[in-house]
Protein backbone atom coordinates (compact mmCIF):
# COMPACT_ATOMS: atom_id res chain seq x y z
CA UNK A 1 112.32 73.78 89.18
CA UNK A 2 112.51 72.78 93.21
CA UNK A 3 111.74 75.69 95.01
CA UNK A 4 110.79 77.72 92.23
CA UNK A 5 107.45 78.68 91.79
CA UNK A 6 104.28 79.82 93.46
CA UNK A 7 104.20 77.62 97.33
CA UNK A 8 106.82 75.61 96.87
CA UNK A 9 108.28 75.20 100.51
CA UNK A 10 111.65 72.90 99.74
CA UNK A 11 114.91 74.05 100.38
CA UNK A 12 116.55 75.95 97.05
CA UNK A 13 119.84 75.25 96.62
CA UNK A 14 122.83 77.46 96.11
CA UNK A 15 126.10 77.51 94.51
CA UNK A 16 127.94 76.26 96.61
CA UNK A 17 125.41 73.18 97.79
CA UNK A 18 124.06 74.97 101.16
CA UNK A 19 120.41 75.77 101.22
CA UNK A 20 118.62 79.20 101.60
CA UNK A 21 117.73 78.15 104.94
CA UNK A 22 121.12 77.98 105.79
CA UNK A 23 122.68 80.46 104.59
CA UNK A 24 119.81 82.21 106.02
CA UNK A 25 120.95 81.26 109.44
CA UNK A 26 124.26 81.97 109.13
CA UNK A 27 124.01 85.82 108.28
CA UNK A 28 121.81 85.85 111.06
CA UNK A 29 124.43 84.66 113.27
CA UNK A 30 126.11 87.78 111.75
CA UNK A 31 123.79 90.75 112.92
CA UNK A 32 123.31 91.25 116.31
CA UNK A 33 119.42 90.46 117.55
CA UNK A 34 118.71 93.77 119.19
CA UNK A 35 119.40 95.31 115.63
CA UNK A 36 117.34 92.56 114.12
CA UNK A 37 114.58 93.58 116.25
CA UNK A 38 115.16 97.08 115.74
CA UNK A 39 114.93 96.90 111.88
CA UNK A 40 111.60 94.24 112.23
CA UNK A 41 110.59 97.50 114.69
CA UNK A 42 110.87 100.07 111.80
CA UNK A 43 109.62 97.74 109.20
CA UNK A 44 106.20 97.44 111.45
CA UNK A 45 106.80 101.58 111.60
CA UNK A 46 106.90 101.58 107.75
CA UNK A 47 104.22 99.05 107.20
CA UNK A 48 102.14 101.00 109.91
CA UNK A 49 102.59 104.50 107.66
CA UNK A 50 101.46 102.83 104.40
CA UNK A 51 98.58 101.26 105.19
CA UNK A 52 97.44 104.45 106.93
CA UNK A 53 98.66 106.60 103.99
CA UNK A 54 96.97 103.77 101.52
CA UNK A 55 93.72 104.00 103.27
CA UNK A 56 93.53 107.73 103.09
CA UNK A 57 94.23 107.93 99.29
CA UNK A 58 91.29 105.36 99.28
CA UNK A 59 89.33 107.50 101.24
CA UNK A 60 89.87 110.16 98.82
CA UNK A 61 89.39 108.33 95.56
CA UNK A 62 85.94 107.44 97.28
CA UNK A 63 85.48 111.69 98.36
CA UNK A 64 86.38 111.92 94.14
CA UNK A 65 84.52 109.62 92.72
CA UNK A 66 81.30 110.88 94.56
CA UNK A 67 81.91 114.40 93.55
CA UNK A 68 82.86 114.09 90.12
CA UNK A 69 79.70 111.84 89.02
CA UNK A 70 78.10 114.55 91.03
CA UNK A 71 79.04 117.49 88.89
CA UNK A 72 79.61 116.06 85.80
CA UNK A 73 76.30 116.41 84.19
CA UNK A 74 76.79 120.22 84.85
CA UNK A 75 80.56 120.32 83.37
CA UNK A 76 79.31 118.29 79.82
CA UNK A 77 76.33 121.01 79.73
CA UNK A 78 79.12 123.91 80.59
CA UNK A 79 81.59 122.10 77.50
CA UNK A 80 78.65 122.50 75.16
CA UNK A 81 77.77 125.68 76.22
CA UNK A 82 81.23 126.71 75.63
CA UNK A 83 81.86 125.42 72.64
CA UNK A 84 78.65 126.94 71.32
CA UNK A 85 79.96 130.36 72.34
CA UNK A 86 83.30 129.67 70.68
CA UNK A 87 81.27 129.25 67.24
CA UNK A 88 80.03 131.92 68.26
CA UNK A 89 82.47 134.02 68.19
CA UNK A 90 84.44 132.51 65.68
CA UNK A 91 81.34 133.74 63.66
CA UNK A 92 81.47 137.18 64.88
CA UNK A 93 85.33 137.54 64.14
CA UNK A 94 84.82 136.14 60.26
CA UNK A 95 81.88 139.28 60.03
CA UNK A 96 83.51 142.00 61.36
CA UNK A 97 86.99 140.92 60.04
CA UNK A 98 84.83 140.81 56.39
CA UNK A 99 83.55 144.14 57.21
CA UNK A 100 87.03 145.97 57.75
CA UNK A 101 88.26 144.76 54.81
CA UNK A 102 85.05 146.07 52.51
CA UNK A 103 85.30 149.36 54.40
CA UNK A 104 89.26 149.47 53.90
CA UNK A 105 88.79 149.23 50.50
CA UNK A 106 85.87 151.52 50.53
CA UNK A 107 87.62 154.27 52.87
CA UNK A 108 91.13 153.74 52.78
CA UNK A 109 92.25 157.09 54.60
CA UNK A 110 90.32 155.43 57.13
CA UNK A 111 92.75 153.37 58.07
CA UNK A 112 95.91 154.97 57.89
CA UNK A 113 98.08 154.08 60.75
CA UNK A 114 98.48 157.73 62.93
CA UNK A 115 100.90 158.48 64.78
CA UNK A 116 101.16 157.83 68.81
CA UNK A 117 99.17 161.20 71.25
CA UNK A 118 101.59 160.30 73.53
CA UNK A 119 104.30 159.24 70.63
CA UNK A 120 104.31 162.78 69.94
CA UNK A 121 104.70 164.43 73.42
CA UNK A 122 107.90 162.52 73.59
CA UNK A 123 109.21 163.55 69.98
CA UNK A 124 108.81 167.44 70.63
């Protein structure tokens, strides 16, 4: 477990028996400072955007929060008043869909399909 784990500052070893520090030293001898300093540049860049872009999604999730506990009383009373006219007219559909069938079987003729006005224009 040397060098594993949470603070543990000692040298890990790899295959081949160098350490991390130096093999970190010797790719660094590969790259060229002035693109070293370039990348650490854009990393700041990058690091720069996200915390800006992090604290305006924070700033919204505040904006959100407000509003929502603001209007939410009024959207549970518009739910219930919705659902209420949904029975409603659930209600309303079982009457009038009990009616047309008494009067169906009361007055068939009534409700024999007829042809089309404009059907017929076409036909003749």
């Amino acid at each position: 477990t040397g060098g594993q784990g949470g603070g543990d500052r000692r040298a890990i070893e790899v295959n081949d028996g160098l350490s991390l520090a130096g093999v970190v030293r010797q790719v660094a001898t590969l790259v060229p400072g002035e693109a070293t300093q370039s990348i650490l540049r854009l990393q700041q860049n990058i690091l720069n955007n996200l915390k800006s872009t992090n604290k305006a999604v924070t700033d919204f999730n505040i904006f959100s929060e407000e509003k929502y506990s603001s209007i939410s009383p009024d959207l549970t009373k518009l739910a219930k008043n919705l659902k209420s006219i949904k029975t409603d007219l659930d209600y309303i559909y079982k009457k009038t869909h009990s009616i047309k069938v008494k009067l169906k079987g009361k007055y068939p003729e009534a409700f024999v399909p007829r042809a089309d006005p404009e059907q017929q224009e076409v036909n003749e």
